[in-house]
C-alpha atoms as a PDB file:
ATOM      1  CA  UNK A   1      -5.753  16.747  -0.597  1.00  0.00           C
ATOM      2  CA  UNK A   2      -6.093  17.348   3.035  1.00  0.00           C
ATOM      3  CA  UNK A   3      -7.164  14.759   4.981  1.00  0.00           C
ATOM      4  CA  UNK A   4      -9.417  16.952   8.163  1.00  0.00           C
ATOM      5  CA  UNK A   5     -11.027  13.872   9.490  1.00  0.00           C
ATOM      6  CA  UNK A   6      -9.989  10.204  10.495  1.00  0.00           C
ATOM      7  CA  UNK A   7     -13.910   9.011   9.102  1.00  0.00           C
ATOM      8  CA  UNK A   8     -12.670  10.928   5.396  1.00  0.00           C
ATOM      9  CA  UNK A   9      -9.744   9.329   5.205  1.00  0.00           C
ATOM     10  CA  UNK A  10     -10.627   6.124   6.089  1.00  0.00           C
ATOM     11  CA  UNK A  11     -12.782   6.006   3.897  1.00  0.00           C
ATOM     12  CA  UNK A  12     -10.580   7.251   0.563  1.00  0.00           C
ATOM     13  CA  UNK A  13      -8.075   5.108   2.274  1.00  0.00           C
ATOM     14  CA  UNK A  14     -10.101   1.656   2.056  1.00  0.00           C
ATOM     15  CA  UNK A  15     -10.974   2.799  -1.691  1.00  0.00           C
ATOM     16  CA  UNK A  16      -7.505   2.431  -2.466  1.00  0.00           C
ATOM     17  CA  UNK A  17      -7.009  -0.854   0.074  1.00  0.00           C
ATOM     18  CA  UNK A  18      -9.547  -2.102  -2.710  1.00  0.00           C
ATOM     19  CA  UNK A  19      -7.421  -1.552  -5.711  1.00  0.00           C
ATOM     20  CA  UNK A  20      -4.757  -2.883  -4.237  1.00  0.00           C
ATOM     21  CA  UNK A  21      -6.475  -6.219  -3.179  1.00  0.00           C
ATOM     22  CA  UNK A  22      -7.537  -6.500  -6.908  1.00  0.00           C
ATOM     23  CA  UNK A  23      -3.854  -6.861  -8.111  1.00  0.00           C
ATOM     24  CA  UNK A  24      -3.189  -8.880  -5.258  1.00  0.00           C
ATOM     25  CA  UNK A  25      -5.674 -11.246  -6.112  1.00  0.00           C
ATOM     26  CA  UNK A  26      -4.609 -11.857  -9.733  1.00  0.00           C
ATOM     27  CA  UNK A  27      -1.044 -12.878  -8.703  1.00  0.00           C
ATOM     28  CA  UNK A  28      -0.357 -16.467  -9.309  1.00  0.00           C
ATOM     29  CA  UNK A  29       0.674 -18.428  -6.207  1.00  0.00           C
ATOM     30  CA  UNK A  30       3.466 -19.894  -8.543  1.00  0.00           C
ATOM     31  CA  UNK A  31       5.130 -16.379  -8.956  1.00  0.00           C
ATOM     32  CA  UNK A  32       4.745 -14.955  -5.563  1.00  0.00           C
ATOM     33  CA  UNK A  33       9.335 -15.253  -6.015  1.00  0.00           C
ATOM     34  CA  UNK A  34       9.504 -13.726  -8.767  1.00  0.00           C
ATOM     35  CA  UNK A  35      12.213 -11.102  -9.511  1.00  0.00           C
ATOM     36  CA  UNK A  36      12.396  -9.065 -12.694  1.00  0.00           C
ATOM     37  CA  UNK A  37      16.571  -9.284 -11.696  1.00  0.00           C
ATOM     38  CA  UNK A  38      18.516 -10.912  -9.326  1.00  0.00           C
ATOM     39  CA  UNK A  39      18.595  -8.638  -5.718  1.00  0.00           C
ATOM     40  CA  UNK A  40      15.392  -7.019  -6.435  1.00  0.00           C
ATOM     41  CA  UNK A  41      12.229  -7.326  -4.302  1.00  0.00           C
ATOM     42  CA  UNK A  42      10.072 -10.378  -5.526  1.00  0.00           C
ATOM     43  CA  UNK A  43       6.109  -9.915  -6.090  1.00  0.00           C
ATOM     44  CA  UNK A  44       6.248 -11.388  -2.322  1.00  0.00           C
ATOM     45  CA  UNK A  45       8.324  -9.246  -0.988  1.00  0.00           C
ATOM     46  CA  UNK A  46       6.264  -5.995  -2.704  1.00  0.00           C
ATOM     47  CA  UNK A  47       3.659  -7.327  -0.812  1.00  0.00           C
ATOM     48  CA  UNK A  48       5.017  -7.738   2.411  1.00  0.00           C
ATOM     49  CA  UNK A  49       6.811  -4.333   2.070  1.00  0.00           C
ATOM     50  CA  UNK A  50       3.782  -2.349   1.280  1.00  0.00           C
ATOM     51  CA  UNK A  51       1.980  -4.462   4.954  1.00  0.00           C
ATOM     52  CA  UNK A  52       5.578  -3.885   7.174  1.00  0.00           C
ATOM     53  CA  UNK A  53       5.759  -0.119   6.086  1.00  0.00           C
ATOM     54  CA  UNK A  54       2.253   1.106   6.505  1.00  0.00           C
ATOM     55  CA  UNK A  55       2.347  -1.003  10.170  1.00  0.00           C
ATOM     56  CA  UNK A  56       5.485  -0.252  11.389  1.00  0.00           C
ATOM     57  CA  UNK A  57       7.219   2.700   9.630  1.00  0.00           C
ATOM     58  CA  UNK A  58       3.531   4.475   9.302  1.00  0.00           C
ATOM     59  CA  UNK A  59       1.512   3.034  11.987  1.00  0.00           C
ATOM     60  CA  UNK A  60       4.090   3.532  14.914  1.00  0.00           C
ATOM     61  CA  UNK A  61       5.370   6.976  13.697  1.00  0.00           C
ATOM     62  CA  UNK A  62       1.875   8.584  13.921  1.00  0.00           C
ATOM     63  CA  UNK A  63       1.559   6.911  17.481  1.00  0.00           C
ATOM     64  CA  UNK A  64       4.425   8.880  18.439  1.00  0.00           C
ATOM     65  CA  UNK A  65       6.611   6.319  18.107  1.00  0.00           C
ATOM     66  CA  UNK A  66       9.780   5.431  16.263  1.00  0.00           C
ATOM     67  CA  UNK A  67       9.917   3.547  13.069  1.00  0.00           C
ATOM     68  CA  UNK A  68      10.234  -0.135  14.074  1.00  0.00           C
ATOM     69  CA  UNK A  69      10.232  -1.228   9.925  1.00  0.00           C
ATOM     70  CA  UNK A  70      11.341  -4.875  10.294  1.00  0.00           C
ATOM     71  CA  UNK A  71      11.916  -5.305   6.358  1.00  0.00           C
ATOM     72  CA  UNK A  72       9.745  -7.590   3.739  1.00  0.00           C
ATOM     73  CA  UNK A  73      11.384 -10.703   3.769  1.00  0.00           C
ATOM     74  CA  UNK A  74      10.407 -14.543   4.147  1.00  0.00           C
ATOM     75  CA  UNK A  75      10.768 -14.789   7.613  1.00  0.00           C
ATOM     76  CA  UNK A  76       7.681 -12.166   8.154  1.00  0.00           C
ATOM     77  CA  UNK A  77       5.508 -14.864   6.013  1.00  0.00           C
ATOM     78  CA  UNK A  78       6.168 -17.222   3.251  1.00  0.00           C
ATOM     79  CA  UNK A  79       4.005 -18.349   0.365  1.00  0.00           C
ATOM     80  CA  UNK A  80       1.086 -16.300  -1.468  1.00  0.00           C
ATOM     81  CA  UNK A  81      -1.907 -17.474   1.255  1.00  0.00           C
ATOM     82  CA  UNK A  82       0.395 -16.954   4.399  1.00  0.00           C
ATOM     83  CA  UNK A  83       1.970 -13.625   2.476  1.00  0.00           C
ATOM     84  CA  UNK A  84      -2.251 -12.034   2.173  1.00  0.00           C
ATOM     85  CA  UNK A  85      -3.330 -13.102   5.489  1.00  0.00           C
ATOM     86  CA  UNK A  86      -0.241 -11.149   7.035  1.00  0.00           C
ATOM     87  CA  UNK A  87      -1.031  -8.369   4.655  1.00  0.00           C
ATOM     88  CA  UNK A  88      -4.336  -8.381   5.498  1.00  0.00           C
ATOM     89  CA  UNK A  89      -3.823  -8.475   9.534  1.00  0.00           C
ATOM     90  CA  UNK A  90      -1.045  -5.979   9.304  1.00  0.00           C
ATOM     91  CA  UNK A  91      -3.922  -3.570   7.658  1.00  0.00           C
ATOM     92  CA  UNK A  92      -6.281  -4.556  10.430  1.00  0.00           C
ATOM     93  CA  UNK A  93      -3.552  -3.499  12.571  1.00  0.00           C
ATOM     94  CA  UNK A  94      -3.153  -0.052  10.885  1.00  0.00           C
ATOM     95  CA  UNK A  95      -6.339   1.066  10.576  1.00  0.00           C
ATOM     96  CA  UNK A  96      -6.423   0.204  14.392  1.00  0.00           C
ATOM     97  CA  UNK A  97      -4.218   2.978  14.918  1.00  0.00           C
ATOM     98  CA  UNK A  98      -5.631   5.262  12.871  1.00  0.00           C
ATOM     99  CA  UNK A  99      -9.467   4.863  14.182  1.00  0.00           C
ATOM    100  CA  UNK A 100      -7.735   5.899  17.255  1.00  0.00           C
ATOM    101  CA  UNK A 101      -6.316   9.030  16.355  1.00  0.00           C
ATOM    102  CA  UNK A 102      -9.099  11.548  17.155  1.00  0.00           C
ATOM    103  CA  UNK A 103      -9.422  14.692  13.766  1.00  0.00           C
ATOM    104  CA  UNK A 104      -7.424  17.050  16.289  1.00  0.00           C
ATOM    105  CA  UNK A 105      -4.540  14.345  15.931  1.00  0.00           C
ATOM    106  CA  UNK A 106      -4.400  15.289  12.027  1.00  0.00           C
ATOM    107  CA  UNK A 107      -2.729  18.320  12.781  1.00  0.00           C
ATOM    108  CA  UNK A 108      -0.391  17.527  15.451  1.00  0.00           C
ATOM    109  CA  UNK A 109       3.079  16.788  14.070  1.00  0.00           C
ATOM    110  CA  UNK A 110       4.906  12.896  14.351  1.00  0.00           C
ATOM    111  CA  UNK A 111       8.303  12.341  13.168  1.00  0.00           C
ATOM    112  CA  UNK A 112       9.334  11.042  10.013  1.00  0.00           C
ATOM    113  CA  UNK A 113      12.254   8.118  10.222  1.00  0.00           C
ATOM    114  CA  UNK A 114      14.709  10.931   8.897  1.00  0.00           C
ATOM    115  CA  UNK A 115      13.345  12.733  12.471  1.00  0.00           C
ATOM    116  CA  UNK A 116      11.878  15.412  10.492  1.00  0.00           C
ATOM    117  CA  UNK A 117       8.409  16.904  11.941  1.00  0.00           C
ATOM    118  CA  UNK A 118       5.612  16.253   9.662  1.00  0.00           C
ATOM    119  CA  UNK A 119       1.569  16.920  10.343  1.00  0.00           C
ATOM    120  CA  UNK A 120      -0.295  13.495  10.662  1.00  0.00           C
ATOM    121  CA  UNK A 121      -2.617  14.060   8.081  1.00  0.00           C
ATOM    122  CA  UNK A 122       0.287  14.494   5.661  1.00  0.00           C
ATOM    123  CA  UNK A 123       2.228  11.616   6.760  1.00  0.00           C
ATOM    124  CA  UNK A 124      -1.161   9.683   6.386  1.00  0.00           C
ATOM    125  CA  UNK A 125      -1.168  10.433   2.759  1.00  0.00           C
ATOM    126  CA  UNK A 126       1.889  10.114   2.359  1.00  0.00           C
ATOM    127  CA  UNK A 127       1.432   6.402   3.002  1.00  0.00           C
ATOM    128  CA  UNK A 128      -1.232   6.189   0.283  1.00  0.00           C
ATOM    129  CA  UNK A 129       1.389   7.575  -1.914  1.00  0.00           C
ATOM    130  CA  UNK A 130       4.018   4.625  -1.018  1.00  0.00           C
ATOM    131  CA  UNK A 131       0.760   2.277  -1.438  1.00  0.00           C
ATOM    132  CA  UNK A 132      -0.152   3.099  -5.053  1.00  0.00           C
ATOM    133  CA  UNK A 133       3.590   3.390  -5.677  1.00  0.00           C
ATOM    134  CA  UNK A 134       3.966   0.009  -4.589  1.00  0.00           C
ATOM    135  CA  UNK A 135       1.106  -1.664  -6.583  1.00  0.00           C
ATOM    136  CA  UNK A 136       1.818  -0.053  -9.981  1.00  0.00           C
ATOM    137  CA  UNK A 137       5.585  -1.870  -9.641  1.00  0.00           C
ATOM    138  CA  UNK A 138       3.064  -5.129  -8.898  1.00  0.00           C
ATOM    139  CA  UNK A 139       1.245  -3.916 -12.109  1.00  0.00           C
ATOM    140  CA  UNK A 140       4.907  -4.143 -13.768  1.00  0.00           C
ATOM    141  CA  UNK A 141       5.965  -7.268 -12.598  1.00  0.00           C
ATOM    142  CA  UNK A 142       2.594  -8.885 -13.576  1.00  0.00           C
ATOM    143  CA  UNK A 143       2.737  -7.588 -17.040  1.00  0.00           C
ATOM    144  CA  UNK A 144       6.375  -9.295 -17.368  1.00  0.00           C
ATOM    145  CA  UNK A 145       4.647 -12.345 -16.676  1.00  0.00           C
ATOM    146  CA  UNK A 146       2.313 -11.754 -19.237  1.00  0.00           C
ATOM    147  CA  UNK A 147      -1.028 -12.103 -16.586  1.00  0.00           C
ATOM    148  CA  UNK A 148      -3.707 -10.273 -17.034  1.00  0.00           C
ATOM    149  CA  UNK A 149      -4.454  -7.455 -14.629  1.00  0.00           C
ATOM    150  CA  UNK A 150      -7.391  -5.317 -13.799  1.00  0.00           C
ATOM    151  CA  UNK A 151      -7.808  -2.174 -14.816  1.00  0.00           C
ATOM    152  CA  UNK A 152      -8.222   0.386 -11.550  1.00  0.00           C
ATOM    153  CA  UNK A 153     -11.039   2.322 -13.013  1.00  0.00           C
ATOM    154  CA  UNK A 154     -12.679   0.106 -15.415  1.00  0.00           C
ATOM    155  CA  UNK A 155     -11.263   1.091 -18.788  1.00  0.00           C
ATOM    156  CA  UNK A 156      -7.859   0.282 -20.702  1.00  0.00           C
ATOM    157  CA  UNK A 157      -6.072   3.737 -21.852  1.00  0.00           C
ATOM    158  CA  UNK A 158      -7.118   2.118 -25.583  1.00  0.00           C
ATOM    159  CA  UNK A 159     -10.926   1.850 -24.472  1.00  0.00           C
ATOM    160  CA  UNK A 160     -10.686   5.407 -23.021  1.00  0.00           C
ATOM    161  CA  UNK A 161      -9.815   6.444 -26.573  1.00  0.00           C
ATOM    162  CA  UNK A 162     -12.241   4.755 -28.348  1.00  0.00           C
ATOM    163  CA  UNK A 163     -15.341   6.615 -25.980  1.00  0.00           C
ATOM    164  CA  UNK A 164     -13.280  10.212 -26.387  1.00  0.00           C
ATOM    165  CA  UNK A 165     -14.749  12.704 -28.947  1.00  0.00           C
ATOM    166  CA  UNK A 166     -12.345  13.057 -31.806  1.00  0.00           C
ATOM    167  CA  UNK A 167     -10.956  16.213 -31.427  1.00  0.00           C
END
């Protein structure tokens, strides 16, 4: 996919911002610590990872910045309503940026935080990438927990099945 305006990807890009709300949403305040093991992010901390990296690693980097990534932890926000609000203000922030990259900005190049040159556009969907990789661990952890999640595009891989022709 490549992304040749900020409009198109904004669009595809709030698509996916709406997936990722869903999951979000079905998290029970009384988990938002948990750990499938010891040292591993929490549900919390996926969340705050997926906001910090799209602002700060993401968001600066295709300013021409450096990556200023301060990490996912507590001390950014603490407990599930203070952890969405800063998820959903460090999106606001984000797609600040990006509405003000004009489409010639796509193709210039920004440097990754491993200072290798990278087109915009590709380093934009590259964040989508880390997104969706992001929320399918949420998926995970939920499932551990035995809570119910949505399904992203309405149907269960079992319900799928059962409306396939029998080959």
């Amino acid at each position: 996919m490549e992304i040749k305006t900020v409009q198109s990807f904004i669009d595809y890009y709030e698509k996916i911002r709406e997936r990722t709300n869903r999951i979000i949403a079905v998290v029970p305040p009384e988990h938002i610590d948990f750990s499938y093991k010891p040292g591993k992010f929490t549900i919390g901390d996926q969340i705050r990872h997926i906001a910090t990296i799209k602002r700060y690693m993401y968001g600066e980097t295709i300013r021409g910045n450096k990556s200023a990534y301060p990490g996912c932890g507590k001390e950014l926000a603490d407990g599930y309503e203070n952890i969405v609000k800063f998820f959903n203000e460090m999106h606001r922030q984000t797609l600040e940026i990006i509405n003000g990259l004009s489409d010639e900005d796509l193709t210039r190049k920004c440097l990754t935080p491993a200072n290798s040159e990278i087109s915009v556009w590709k380093w934009l969907r590259a964040m989508i990438e880390h997104e969706i990789h992001h929320r399918a661990e949420l998926y995970i952890y939920l499932n551990l927990l035995d809570v119910k999640t949505p399904q992203i595009y309405g149907f269960s891989a079992e319900e799928v099945q059962e409306l396939s022709v029998k080959l």
